[in-house]
Protein backbone atom coordinates (compact mmCIF):
# COMPACT_ATOMS: atom_id res chain seq x y z
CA UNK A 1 87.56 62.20 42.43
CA UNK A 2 91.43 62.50 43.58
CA UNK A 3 92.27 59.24 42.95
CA UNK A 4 93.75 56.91 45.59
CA UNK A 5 94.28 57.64 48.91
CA UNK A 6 97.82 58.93 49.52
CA UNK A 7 98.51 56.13 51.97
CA UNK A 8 97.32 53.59 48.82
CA UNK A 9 100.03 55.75 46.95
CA UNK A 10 102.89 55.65 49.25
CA UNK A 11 102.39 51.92 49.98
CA UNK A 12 102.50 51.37 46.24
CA UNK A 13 105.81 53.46 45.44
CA UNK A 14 107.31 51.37 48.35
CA UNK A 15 106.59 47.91 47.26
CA UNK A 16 107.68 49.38 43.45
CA UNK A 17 110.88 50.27 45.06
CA UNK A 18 111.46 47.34 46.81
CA UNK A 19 110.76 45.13 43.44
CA UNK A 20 113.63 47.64 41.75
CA UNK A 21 115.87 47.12 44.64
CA UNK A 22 115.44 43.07 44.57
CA UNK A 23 115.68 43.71 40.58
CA UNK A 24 119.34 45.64 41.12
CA UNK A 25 120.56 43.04 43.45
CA UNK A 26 119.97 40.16 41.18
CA UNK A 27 121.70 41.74 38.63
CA UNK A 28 124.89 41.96 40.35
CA UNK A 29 124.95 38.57 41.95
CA UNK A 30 123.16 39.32 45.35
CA UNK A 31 120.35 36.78 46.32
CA UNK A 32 118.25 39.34 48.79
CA UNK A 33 118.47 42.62 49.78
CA UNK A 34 116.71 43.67 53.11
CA UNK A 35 115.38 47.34 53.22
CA UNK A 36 118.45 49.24 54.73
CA UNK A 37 121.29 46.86 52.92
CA UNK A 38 118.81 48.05 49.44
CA UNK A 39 119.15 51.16 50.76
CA UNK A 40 122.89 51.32 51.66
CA UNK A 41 123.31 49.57 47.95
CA UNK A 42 121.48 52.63 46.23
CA UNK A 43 123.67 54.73 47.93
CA UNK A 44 126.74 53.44 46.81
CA UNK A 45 125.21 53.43 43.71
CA UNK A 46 124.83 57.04 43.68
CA UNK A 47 128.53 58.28 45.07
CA UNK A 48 130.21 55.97 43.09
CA UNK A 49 132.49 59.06 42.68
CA UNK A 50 133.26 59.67 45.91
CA UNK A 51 134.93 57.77 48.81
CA UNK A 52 132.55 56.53 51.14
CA UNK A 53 132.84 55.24 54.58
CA UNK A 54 130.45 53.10 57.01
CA UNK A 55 129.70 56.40 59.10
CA UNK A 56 128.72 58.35 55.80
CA UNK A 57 126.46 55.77 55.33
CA UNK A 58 125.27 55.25 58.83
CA UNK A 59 124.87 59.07 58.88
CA UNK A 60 122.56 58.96 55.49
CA UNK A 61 120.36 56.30 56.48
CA UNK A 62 120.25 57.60 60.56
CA UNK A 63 121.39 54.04 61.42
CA UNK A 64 124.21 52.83 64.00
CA UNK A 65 126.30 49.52 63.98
């Protein structure tokens, strides 16, 4: 046997994610994250040494206002 199904495995690491992103949040005062504000948080997170703007971040996650 191979296990799970990769789609059992990807579904799994998403949810995991999303518990670590609601975890984050919480810690730092904010009630709810949806998916692309997690996502936009994590990012942040990660170029806290740099100066980031809303199009560098639009640009990363392929979103638009």
């Amino acid at each position: 046997m191979h296990g799970k199904d990769p789609f059992s495995e990807f579904r799994e690491f998403i949810n995991t994610m999303e518990s670590r992103v609601q975890e984050l949040g919480k810690a730092h005062g904010v009630e709810h994250l949806a998916g692309p504000q997690g996502f936009a948080v994590k990012y942040l997170s990660d170029n806290q040494d740099k100066e980031i703007f809303i199009k560098d971040i639009e640009k990363r996650l392929c979103i638009s206002k």
